[in-house]
PDB file of N, CA and C in Angstrom:
ATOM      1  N   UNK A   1     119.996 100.799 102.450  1.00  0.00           N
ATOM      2  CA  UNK A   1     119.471 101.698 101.460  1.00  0.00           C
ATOM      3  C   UNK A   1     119.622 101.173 100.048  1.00  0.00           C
ATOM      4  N   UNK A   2     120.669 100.582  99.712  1.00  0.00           N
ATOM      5  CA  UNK A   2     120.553  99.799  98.704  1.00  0.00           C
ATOM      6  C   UNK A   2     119.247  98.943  98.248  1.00  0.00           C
ATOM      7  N   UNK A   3     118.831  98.364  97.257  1.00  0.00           N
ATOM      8  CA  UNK A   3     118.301  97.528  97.326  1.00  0.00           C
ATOM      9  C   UNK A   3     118.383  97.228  95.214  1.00  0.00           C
ATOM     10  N   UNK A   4     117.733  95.587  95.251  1.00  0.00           N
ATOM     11  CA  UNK A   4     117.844  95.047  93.849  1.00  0.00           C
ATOM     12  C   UNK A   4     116.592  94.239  93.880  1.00  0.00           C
ATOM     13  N   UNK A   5     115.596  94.230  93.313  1.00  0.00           N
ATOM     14  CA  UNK A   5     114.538  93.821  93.426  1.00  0.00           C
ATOM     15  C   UNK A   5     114.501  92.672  91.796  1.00  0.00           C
ATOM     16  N   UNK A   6     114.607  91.633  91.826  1.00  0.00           N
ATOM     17  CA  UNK A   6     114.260  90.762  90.629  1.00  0.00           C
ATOM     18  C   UNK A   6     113.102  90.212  90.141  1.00  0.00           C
ATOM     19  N   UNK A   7     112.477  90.473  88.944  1.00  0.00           N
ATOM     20  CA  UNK A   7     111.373  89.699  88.901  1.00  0.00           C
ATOM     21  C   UNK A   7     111.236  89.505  87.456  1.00  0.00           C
ATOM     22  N   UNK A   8     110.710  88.052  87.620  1.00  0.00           N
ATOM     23  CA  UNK A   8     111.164  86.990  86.130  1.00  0.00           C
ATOM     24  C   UNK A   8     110.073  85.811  86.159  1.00  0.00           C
ATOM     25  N   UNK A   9     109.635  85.928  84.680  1.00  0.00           N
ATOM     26  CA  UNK A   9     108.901  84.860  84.751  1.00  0.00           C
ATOM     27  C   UNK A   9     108.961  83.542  84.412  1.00  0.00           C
ATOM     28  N   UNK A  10     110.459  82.891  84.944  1.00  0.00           N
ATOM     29  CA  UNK A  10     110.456  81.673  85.533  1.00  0.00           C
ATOM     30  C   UNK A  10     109.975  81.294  86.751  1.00  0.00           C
ATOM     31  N   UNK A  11     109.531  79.796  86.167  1.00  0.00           N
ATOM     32  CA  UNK A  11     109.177  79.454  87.759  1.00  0.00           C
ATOM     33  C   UNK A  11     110.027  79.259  88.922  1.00  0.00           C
ATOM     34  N   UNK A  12     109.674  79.607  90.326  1.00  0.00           N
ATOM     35  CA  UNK A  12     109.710  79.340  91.491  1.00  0.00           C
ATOM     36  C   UNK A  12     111.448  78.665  91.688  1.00  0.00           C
ATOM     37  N   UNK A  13     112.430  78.821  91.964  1.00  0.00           N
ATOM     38  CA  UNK A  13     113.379  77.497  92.340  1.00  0.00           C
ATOM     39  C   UNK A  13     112.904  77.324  93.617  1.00  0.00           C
ATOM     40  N   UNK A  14     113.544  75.801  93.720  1.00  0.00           N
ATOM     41  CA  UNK A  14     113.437  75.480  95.536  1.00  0.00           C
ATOM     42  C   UNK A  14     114.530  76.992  96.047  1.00  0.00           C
ATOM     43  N   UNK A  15     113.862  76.616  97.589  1.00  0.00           N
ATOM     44  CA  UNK A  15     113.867  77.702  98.594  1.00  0.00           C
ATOM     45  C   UNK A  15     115.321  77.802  98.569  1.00  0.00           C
ATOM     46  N   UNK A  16     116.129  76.899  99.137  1.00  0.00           N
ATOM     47  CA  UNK A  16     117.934  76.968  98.908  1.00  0.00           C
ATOM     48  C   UNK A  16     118.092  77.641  98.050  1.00  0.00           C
ATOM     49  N   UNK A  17     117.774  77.580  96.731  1.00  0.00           N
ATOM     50  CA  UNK A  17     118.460  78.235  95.708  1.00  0.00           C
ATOM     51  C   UNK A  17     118.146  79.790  95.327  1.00  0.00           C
ATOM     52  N   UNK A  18     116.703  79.874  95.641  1.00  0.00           N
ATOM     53  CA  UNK A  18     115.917  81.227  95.439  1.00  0.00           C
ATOM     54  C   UNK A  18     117.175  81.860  97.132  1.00  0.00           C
ATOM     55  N   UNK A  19     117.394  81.338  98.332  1.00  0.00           N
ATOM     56  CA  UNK A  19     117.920  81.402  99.381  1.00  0.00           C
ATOM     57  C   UNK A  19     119.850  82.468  99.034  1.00  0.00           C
ATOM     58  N   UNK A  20     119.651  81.110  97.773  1.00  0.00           N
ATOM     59  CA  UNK A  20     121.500  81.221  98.071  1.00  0.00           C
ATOM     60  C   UNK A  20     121.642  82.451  96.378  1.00  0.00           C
ATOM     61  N   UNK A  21     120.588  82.416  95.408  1.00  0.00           N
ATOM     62  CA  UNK A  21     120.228  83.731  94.647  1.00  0.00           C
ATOM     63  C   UNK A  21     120.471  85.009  95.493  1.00  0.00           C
ATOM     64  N   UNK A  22     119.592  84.948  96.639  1.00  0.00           N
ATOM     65  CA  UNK A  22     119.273  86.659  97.599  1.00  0.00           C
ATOM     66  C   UNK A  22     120.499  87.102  97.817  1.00  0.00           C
ATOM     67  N   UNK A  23     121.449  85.916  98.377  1.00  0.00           N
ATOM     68  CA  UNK A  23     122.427  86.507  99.410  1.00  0.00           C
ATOM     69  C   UNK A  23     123.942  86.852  98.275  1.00  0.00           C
ATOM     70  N   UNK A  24     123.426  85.808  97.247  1.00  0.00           N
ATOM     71  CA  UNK A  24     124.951  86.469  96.622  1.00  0.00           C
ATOM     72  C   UNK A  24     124.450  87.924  95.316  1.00  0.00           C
ATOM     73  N   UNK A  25     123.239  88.302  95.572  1.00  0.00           N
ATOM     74  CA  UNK A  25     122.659  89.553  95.305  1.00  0.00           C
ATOM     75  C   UNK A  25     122.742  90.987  96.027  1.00  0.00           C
ATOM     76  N   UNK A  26     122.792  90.133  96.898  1.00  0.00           N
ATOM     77  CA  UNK A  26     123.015  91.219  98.307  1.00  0.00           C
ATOM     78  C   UNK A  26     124.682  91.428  98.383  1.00  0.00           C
ATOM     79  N   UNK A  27     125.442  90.404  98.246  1.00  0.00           N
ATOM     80  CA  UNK A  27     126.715  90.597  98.397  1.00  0.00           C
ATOM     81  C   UNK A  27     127.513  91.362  97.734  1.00  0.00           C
ATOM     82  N   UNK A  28     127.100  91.216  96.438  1.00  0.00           N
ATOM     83  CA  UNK A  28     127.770  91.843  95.209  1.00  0.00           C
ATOM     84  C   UNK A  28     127.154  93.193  95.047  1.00  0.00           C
ATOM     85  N   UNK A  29     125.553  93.445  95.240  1.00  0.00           N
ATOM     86  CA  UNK A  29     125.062  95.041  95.625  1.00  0.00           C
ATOM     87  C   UNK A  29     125.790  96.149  96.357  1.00  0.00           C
ATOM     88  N   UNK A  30     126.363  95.395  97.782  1.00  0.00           N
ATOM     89  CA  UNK A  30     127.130  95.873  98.433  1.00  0.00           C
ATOM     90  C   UNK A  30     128.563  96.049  97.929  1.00  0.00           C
ATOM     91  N   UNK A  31     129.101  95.382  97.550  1.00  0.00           N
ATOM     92  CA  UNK A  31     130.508  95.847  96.872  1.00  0.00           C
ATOM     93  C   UNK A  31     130.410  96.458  95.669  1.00  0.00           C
ATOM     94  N   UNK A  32     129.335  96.489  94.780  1.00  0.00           N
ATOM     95  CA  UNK A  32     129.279  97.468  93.826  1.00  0.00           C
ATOM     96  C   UNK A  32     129.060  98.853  94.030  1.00  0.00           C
ATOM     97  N   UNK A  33     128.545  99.110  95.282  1.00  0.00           N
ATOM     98  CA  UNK A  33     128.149 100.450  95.687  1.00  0.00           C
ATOM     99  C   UNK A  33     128.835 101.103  96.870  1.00  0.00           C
ATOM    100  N   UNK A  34     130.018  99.957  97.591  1.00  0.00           N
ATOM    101  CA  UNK A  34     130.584 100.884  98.658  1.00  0.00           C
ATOM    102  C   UNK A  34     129.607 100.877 100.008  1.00  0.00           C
ATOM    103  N   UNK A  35     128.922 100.172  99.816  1.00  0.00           N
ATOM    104  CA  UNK A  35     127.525 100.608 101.308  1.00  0.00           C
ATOM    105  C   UNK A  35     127.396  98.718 102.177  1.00  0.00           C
ATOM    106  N   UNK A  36     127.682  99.223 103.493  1.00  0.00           N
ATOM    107  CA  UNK A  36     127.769  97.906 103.754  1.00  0.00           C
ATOM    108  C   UNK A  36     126.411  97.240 103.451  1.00  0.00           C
ATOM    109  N   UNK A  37     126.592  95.972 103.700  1.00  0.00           N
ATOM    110  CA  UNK A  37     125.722  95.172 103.536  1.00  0.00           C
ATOM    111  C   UNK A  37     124.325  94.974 104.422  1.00  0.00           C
ATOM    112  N   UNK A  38     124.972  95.379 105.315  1.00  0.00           N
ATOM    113  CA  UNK A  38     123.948  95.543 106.639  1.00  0.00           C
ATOM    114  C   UNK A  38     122.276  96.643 106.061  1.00  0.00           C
ATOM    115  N   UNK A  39     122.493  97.105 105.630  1.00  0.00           N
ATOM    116  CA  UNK A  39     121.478  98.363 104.563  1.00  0.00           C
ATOM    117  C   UNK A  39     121.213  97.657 103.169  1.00  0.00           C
ATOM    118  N   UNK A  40     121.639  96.636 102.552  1.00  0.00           N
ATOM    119  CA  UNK A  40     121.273  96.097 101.627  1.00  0.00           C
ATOM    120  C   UNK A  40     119.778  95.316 101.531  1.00  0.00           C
ATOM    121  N   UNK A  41     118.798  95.475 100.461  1.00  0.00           N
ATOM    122  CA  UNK A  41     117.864  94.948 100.518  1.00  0.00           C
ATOM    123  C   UNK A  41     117.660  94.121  99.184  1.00  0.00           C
ATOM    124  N   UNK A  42     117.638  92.667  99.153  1.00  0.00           N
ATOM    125  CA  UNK A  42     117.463  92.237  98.040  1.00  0.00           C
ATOM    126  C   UNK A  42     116.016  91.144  97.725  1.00  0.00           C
ATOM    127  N   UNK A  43     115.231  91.506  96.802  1.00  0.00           N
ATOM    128  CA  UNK A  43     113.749  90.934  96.820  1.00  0.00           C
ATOM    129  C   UNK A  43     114.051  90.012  95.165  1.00  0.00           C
ATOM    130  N   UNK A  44     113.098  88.867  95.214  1.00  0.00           N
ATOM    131  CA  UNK A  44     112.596  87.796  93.964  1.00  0.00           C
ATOM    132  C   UNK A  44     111.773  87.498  93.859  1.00  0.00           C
ATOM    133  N   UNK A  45     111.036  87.875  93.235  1.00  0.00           N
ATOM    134  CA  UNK A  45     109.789  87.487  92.951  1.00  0.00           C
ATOM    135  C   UNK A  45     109.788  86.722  91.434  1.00  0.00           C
ATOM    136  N   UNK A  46     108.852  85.513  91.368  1.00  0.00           N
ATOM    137  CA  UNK A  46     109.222  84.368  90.051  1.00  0.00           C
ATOM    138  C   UNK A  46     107.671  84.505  89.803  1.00  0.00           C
ATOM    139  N   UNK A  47     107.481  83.124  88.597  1.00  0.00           N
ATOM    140  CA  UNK A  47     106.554  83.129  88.276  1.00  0.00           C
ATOM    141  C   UNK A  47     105.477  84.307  87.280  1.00  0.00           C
ATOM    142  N   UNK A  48     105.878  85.355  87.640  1.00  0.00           N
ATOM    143  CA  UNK A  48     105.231  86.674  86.899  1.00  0.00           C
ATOM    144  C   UNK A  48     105.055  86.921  85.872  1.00  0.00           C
ATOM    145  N   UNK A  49     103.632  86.929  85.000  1.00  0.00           N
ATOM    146  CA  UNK A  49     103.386  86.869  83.319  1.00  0.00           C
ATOM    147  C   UNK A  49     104.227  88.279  82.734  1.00  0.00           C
ATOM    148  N   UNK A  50     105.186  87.980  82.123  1.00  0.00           N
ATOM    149  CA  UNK A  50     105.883  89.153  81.407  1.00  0.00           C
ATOM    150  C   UNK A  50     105.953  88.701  79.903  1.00  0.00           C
ATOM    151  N   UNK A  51     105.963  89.651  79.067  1.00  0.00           N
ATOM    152  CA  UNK A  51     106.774  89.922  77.714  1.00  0.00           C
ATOM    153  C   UNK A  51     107.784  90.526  77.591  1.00  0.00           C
ATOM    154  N   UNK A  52     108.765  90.094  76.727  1.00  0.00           N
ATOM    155  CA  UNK A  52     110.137  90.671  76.247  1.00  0.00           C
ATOM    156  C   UNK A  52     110.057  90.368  74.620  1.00  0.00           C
ATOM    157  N   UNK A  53     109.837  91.831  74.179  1.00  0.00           N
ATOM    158  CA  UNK A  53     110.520  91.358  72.718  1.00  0.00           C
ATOM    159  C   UNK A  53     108.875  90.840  71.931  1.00  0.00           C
ATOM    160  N   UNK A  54     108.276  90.804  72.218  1.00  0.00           N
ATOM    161  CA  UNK A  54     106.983  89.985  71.667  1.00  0.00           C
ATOM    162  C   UNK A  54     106.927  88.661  72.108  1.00  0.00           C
ATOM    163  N   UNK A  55     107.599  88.438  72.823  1.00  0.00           N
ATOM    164  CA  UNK A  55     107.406  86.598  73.645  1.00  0.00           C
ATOM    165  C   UNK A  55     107.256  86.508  74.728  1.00  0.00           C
ATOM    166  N   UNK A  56     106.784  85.668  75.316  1.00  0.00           N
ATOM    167  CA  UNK A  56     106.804  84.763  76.562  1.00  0.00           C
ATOM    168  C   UNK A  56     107.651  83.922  76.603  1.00  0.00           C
ATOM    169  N   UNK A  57     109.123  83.736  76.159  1.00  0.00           N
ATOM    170  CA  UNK A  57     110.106  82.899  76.985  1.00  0.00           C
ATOM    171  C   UNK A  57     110.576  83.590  77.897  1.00  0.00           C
ATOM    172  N   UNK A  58     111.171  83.283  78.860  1.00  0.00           N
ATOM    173  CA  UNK A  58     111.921  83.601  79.911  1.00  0.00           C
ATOM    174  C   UNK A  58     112.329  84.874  79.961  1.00  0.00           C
ATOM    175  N   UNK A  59     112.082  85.649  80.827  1.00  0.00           N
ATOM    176  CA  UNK A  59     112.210  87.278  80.633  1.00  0.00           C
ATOM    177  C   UNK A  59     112.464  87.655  82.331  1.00  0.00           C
ATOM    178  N   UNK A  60     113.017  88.674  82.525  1.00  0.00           N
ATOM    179  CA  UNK A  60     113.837  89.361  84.201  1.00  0.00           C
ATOM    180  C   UNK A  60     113.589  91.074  83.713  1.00  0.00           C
ATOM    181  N   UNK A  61     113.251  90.972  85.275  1.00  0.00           N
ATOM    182  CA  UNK A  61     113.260  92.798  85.473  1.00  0.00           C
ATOM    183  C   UNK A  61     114.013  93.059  86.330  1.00  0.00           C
ATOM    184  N   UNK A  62     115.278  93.942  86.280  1.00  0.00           N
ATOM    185  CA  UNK A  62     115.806  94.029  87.807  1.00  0.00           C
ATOM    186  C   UNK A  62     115.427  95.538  88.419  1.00  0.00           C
ATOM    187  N   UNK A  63     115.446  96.038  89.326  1.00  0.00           N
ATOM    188  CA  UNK A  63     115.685  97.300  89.900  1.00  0.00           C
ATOM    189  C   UNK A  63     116.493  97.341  90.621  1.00  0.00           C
ATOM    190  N   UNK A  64     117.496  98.475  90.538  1.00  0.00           N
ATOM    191  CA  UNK A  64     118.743  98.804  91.302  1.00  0.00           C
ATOM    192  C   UNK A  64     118.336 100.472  92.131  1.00  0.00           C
ATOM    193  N   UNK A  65     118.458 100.018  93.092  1.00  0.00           N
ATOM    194  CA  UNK A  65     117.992 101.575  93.473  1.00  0.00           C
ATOM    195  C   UNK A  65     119.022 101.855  94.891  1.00  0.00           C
ATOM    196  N   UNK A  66     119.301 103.351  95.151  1.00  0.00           N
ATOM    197  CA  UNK A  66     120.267 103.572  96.296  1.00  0.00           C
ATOM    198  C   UNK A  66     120.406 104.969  96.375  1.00  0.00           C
ATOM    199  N   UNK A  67     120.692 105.233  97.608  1.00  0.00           N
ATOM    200  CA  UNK A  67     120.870 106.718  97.588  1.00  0.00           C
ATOM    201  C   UNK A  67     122.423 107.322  97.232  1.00  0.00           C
ATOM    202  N   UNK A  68     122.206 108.346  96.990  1.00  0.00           N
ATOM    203  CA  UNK A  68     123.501 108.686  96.109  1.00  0.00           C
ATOM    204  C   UNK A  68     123.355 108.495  94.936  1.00  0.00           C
ATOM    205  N   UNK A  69     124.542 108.505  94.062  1.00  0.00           N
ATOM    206  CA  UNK A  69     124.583 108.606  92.974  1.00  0.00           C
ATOM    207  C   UNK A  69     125.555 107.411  92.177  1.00  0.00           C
ATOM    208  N   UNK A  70     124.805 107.005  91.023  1.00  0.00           N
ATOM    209  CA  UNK A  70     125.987 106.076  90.182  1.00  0.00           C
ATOM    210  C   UNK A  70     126.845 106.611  89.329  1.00  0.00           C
ATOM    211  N   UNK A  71     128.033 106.000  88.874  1.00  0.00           N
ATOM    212  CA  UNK A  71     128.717 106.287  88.227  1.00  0.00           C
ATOM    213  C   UNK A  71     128.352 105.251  86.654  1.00  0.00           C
ATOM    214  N   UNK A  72     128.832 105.935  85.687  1.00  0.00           N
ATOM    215  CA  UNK A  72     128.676 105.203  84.320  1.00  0.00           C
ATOM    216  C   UNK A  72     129.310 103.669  84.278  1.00  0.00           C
ATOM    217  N   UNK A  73     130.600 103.738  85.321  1.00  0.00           N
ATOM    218  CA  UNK A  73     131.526 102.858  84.966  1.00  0.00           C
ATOM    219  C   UNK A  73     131.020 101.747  86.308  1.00  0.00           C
ATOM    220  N   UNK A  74     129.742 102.148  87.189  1.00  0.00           N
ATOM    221  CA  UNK A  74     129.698 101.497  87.991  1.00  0.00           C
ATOM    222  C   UNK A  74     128.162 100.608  87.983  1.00  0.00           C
ATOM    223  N   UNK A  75     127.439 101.403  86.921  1.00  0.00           N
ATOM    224  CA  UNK A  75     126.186 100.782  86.027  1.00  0.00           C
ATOM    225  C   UNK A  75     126.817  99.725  85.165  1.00  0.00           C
ATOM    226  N   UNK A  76     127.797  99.845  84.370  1.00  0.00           N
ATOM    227  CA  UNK A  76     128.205  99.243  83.045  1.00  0.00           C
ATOM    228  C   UNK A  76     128.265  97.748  84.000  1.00  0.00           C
ATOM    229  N   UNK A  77     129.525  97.843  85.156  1.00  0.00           N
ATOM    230  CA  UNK A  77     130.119  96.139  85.666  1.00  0.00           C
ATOM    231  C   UNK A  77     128.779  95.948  86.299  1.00  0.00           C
ATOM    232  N   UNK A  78     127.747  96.877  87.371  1.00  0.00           N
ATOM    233  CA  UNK A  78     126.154  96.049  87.989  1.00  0.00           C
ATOM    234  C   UNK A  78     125.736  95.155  87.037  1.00  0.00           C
ATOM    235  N   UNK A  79     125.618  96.218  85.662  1.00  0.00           N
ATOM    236  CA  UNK A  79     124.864  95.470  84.323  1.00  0.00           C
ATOM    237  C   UNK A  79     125.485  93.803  84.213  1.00  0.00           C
ATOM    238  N   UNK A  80     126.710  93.918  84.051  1.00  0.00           N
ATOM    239  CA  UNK A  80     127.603  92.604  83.499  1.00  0.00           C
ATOM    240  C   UNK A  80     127.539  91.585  84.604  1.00  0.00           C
ATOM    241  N   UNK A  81     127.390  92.564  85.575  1.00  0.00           N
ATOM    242  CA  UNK A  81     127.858  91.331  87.106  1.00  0.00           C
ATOM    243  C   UNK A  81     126.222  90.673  87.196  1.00  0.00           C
ATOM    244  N   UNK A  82     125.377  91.285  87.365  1.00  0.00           N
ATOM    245  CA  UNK A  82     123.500  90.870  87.631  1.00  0.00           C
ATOM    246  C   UNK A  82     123.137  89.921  86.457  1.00  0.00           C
ATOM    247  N   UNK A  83     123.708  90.309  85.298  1.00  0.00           N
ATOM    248  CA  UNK A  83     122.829  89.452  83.692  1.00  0.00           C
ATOM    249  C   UNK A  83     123.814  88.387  83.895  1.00  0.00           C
ATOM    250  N   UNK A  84     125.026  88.130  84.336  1.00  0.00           N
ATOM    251  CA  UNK A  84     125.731  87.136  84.415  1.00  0.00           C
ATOM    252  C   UNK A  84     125.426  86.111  85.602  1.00  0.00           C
ATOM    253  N   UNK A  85     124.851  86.635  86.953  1.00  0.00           N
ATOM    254  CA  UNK A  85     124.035  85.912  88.052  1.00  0.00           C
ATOM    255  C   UNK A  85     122.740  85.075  87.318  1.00  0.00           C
ATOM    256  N   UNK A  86     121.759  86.336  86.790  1.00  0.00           N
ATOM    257  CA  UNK A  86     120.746  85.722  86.399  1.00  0.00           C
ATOM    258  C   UNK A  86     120.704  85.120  85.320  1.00  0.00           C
ATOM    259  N   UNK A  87     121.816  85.002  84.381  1.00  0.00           N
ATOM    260  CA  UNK A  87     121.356  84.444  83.447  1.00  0.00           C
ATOM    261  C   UNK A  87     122.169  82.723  83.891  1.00  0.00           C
ATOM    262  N   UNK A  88     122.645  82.415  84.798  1.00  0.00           N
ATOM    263  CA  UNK A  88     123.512  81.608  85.527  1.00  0.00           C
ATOM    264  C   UNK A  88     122.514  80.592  86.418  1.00  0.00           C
ATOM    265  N   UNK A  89     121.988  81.742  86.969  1.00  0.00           N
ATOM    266  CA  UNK A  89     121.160  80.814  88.404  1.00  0.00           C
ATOM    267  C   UNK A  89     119.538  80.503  87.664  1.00  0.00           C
ATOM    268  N   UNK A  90     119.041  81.156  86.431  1.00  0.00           N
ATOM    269  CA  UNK A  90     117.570  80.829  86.643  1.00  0.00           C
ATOM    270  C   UNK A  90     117.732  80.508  85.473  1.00  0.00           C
ATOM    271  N   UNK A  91     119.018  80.138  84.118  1.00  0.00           N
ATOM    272  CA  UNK A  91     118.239  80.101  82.584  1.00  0.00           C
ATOM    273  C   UNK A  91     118.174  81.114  81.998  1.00  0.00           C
ATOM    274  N   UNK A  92     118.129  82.599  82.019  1.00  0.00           N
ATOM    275  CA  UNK A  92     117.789  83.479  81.214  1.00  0.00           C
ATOM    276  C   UNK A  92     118.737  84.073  80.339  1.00  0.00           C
ATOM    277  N   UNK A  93     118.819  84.102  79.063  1.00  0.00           N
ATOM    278  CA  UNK A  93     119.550  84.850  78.076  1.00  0.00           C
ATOM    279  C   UNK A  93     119.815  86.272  78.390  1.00  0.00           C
ATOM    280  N   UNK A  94     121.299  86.485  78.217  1.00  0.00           N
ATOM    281  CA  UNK A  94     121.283  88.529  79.114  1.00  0.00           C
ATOM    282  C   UNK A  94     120.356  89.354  78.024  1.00  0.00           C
ATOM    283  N   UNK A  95     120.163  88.831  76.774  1.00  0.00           N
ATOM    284  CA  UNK A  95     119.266  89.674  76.181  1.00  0.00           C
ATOM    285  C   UNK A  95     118.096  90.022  76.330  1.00  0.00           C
ATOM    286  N   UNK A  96     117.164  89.077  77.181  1.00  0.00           N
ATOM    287  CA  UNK A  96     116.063  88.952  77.944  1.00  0.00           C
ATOM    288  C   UNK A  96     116.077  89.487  79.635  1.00  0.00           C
ATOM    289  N   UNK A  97     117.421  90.272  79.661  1.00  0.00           N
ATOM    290  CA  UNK A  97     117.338  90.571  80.990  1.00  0.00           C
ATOM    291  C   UNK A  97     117.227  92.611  80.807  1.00  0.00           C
ATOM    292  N   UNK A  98     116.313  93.085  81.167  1.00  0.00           N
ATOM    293  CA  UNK A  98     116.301  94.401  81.237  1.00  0.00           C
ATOM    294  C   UNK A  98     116.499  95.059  83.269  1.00  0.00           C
ATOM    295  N   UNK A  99     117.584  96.124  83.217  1.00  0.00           N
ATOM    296  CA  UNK A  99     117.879  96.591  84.441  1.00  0.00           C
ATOM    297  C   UNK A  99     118.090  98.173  84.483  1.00  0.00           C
ATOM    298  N   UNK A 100     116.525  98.660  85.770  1.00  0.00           N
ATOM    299  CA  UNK A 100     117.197  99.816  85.642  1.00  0.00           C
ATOM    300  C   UNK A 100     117.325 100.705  86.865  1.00  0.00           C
ATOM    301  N   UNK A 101     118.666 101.363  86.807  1.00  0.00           N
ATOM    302  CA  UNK A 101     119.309 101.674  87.884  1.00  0.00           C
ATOM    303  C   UNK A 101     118.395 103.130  88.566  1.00  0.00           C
ATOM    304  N   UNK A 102     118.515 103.607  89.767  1.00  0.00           N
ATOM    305  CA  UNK A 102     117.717 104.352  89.905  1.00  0.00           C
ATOM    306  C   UNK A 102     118.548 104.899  90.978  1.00  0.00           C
ATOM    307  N   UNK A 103     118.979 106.405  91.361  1.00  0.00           N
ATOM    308  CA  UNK A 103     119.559 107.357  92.585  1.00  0.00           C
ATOM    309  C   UNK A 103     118.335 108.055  92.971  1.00  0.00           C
ATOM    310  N   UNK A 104     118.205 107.295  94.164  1.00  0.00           N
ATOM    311  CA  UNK A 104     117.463 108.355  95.547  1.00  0.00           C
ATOM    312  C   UNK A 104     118.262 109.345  96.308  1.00  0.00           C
ATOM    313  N   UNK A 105     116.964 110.504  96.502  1.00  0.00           N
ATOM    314  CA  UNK A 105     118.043 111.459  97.404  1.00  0.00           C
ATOM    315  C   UNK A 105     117.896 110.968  99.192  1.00  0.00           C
ATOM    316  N   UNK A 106     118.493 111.209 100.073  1.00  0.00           N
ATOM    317  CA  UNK A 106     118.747 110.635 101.336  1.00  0.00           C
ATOM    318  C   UNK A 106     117.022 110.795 101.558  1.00  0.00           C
ATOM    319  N   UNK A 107     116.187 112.131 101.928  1.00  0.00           N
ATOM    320  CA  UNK A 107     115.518 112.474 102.120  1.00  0.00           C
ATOM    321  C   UNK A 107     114.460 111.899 101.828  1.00  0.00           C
ATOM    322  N   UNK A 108     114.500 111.010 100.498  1.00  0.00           N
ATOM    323  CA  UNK A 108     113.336 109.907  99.792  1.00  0.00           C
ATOM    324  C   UNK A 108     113.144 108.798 100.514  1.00  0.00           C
ATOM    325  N   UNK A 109     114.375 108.240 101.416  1.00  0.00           N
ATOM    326  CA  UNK A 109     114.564 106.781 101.739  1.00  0.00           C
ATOM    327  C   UNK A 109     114.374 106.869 102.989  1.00  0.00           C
ATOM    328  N   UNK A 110     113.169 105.906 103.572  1.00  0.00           N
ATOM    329  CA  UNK A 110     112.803 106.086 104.953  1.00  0.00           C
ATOM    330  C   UNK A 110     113.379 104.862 105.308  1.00  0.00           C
ATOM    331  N   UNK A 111     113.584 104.895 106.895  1.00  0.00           N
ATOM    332  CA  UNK A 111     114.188 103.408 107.228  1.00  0.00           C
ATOM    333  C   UNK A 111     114.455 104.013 108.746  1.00  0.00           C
ATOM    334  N   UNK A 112     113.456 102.774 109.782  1.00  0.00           N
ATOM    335  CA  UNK A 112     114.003 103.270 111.164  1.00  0.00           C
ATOM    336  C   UNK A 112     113.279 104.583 111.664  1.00  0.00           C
ATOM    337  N   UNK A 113     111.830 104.378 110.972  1.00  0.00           N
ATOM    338  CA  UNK A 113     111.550 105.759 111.776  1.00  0.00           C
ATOM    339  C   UNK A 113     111.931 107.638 111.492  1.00  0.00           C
ATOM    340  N   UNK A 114     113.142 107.185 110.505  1.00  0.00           N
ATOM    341  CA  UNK A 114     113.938 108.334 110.093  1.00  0.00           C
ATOM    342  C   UNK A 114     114.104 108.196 108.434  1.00  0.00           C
ATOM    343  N   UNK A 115     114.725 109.376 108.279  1.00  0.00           N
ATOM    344  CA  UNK A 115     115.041 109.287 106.239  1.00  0.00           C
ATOM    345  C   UNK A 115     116.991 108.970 106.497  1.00  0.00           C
ATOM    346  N   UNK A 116     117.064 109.136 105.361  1.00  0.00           N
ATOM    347  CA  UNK A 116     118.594 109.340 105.665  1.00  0.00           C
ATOM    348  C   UNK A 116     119.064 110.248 104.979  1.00  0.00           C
ATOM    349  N   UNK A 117     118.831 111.299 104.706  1.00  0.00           N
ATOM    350  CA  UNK A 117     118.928 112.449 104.485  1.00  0.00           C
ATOM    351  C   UNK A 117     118.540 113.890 105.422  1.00  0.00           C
TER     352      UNK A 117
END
């Protein structure tokens, strides 16, 4: 139910790295939220014409989305822990990184035929 969806318009890394990006996205999703990993969904998409700021340098969108609810103090470290990944693994300045968190109710999130709510 988790999930973190990235999208930035740098180009493409090789597959390993876009590979070894997902999983330590997924890892840290899961320990930020308490929800195993097994329900974690993490997506990248590169390449994508964006603006930040009035420019075209290097710019990231993240989405954080999950059912339940966040805490202030648990947005603040996602924020620090994600702009510190991405600005690590692809080049991007955290000022060029915009993220926004989002609580689904069980009932919203389908998966399996069923909601989880």
């Amino acid at each position: 139910m988790p999930l973190i969806t990235v999208q930035t318009s740098v180009p493409t890394p090789d597959r390993a790295d876009t590979e070894a990006l997902l999983k330590t996205l997924s890892a840290s999703l899961a320990k930020h939220v308490g929800k195993p990993e097994a329900y974690v969904m993490a997506a990248f998409e590169s390449d994508i014409a964006m603006t930040f700021a009035g420019t075209l340098d290097p710019a990231c969108y993240i989405e954080i989305k999950s059912v339940g609810s966040f805490t202030a103090a648990q947005t603040t470290a996602m924020s620090q822990d994600f702009c510190e990944t991405i600005s690590e693994a692809l080049g991007i300045p955290g000022n060029r990184i915009y993220i926004e968190f989002a609580e689904a109710k069980g009932y919203l999130w389908g998966w399996n035929g069923g909601t989880f709510g």
